[in-house]
N, C-alpha and C. Protein backbone atom coordinates (compact mmCIF):
# COMPACT_ATOMS: atom_id res chain seq x y z
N UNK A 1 0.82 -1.19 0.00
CA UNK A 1 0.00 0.00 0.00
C UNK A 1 0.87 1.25 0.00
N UNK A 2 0.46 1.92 -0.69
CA UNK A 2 1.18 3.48 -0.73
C UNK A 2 1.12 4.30 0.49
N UNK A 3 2.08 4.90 1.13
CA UNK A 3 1.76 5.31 2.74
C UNK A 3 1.20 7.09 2.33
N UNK A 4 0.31 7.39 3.33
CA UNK A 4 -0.61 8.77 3.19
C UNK A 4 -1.38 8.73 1.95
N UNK A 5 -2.12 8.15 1.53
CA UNK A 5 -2.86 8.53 0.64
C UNK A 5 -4.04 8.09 1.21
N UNK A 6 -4.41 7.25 2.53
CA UNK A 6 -5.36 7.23 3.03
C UNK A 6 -6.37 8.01 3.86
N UNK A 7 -7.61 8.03 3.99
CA UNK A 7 -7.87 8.85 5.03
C UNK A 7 -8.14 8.66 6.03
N UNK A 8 -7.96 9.42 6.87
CA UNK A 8 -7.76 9.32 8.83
C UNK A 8 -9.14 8.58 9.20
N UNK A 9 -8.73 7.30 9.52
CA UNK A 9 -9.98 6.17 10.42
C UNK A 9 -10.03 5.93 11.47
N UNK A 10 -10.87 6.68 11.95
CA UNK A 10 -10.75 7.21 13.93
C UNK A 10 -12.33 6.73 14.33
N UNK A 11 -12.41 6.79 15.65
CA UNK A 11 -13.59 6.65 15.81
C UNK A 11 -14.45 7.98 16.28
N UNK A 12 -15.97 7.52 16.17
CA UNK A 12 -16.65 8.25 16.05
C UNK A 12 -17.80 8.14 16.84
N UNK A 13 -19.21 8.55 17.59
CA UNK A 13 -20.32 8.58 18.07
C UNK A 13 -21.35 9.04 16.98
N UNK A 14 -22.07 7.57 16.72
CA UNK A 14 -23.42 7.80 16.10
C UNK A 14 -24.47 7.76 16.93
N UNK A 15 -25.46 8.69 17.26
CA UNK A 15 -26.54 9.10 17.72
C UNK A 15 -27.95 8.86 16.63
N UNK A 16 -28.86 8.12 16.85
CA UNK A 16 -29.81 7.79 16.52
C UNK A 16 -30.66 8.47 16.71
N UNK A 17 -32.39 8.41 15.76
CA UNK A 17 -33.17 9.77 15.58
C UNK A 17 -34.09 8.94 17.43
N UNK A 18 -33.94 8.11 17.93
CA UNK A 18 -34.64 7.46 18.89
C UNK A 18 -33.77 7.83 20.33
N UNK A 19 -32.74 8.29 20.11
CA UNK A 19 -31.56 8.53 21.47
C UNK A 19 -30.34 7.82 21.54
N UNK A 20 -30.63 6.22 20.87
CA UNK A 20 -29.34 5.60 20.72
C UNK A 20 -28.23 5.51 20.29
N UNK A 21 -27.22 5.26 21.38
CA UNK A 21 -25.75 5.93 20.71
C UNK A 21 -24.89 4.48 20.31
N UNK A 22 -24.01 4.40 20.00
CA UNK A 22 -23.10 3.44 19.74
C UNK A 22 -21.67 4.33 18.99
N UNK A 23 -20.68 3.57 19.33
CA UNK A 23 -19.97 3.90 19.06
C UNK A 23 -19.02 3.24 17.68
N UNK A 24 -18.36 3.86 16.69
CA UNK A 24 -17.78 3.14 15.57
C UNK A 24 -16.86 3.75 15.01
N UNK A 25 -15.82 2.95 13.67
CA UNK A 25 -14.99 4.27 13.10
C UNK A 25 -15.30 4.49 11.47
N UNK A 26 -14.67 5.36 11.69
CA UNK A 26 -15.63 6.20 10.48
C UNK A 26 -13.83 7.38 9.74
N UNK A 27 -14.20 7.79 9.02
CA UNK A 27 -13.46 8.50 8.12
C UNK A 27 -14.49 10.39 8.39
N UNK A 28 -15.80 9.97 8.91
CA UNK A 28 -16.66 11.16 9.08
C UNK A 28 -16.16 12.21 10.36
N UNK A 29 -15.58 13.46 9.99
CA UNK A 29 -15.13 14.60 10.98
C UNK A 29 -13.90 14.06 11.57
N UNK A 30 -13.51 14.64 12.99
CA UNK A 30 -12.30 14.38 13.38
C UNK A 30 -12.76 12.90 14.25
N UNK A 31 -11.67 12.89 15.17
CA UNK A 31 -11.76 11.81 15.95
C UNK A 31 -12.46 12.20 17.19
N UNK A 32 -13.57 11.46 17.56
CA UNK A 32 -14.51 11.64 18.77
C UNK A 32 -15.37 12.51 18.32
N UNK A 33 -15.77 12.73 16.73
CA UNK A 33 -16.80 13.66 16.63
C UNK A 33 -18.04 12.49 16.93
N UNK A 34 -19.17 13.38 16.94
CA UNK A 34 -20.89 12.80 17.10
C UNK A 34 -21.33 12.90 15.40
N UNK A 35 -22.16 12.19 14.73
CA UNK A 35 -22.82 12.04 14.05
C UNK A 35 -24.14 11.74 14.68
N UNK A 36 -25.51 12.87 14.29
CA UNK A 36 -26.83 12.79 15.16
C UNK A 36 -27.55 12.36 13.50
N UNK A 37 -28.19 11.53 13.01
CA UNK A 37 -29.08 10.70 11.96
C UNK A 37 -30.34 11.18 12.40
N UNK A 38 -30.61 11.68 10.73
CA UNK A 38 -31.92 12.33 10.92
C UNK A 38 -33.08 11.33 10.44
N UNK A 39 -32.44 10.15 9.44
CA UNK A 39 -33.47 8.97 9.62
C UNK A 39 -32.98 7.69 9.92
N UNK A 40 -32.73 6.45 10.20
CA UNK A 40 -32.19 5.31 10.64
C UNK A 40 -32.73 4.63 10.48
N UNK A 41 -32.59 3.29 10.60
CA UNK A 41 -33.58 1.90 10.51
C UNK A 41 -34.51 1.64 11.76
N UNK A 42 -34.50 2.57 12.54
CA UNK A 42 -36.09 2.93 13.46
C UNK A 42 -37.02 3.61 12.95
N UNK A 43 -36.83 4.60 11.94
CA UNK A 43 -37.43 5.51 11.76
C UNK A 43 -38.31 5.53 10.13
N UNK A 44 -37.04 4.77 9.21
CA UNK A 44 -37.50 4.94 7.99
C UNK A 44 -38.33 3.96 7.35
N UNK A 45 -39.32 4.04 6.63
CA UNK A 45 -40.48 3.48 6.29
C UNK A 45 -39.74 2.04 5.83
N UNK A 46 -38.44 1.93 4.61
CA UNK A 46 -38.05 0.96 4.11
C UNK A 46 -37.69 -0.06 5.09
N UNK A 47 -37.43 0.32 6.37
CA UNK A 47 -36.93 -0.78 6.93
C UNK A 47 -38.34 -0.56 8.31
N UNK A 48 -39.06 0.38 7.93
CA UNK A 48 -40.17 -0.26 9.17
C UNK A 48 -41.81 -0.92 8.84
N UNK A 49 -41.74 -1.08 7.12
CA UNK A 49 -42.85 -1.55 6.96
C UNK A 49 -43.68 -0.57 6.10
N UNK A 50 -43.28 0.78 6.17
CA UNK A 50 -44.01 1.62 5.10
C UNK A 50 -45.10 2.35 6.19
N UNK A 51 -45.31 1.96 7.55
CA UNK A 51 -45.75 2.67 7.93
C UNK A 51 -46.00 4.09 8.49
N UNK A 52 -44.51 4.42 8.81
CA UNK A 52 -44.43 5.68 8.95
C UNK A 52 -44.43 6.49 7.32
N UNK A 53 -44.84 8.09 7.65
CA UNK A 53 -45.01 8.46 6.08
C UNK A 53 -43.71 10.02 6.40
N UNK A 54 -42.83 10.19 4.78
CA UNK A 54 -42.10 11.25 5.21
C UNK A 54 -42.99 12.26 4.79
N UNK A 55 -42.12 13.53 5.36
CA UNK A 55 -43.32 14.64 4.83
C UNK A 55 -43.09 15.39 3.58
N UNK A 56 -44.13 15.69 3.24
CA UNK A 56 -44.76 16.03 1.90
C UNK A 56 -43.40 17.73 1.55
N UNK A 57 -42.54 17.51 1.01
CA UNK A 57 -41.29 18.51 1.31
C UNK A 57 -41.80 20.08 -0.02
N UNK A 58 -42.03 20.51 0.29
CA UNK A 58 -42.98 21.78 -0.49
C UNK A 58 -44.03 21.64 -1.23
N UNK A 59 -44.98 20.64 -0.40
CA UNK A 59 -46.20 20.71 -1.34
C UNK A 59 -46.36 19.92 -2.88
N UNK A 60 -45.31 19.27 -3.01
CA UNK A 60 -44.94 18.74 -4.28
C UNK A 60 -45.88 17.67 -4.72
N UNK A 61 -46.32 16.80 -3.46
CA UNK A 61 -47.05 15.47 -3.55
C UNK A 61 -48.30 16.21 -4.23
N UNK A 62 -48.96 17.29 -3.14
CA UNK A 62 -50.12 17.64 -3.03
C UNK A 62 -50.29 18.89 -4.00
N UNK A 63 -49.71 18.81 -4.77
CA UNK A 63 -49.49 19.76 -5.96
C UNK A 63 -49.73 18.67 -7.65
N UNK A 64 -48.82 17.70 -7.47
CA UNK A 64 -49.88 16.14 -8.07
C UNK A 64 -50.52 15.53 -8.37
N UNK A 65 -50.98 15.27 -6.97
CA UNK A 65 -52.76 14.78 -6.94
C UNK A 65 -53.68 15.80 -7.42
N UNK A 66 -53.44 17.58 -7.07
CA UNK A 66 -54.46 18.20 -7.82
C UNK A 66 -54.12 18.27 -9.02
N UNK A 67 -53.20 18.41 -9.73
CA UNK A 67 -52.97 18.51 -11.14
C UNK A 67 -53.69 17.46 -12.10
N UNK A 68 -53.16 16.25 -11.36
CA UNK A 68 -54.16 14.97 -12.31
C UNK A 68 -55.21 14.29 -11.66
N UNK A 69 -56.17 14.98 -10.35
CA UNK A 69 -56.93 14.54 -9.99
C UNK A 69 -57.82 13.93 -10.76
N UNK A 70 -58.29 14.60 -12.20
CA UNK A 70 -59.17 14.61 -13.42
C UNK A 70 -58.58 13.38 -14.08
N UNK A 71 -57.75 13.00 -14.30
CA UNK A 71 -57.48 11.87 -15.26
C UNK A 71 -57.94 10.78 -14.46
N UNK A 72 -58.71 9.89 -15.71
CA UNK A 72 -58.69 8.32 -15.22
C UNK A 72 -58.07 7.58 -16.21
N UNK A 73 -58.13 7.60 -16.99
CA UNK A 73 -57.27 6.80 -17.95
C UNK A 73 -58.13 5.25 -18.40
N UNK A 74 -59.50 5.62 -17.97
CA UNK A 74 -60.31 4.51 -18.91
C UNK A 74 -61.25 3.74 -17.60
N UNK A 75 -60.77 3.99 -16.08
CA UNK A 75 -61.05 3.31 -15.24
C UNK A 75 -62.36 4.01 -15.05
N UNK A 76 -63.33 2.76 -14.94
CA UNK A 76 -64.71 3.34 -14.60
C UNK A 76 -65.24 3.06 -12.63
């Protein structure tokens, strides 16, 4: 391996959107920084079933549904 061309693998504190911390290393900030996750596998629909819903981020969804409320496309 070529020496310094790597980057610094220190550890780190990941903080979960639920409170949970654990500790790991990471290449992310310096050494002993916190990483706080704004979604995780508690939180996000893919890994909780689809039940939780994210939010609608400027109206975009609901800007959509009224635009093509009118179309059916043959369905009676």
């Amino acid at each position: 391996m070529k020496a310094d061309i790597h980057p610094d693998y220190h550890f780190i504190k990941v903080v979960m959107t639920n409170g949970t911390e654990y500790v790991t290393r990471s290449t992310y900030g310096a050494p002993n920084a916190t990483l706080n996750l704004d979604i995780d596998p508690t939180s996000h629909p893919a890994w909780t079933g689809g039940s939780a819903q994210l939010l609608d981020r400027a109206g975009r969804v609901s800007r959509f549904n009224n635009k093509f409320a009118g179309i059916s496309f043959g369905k009676k």
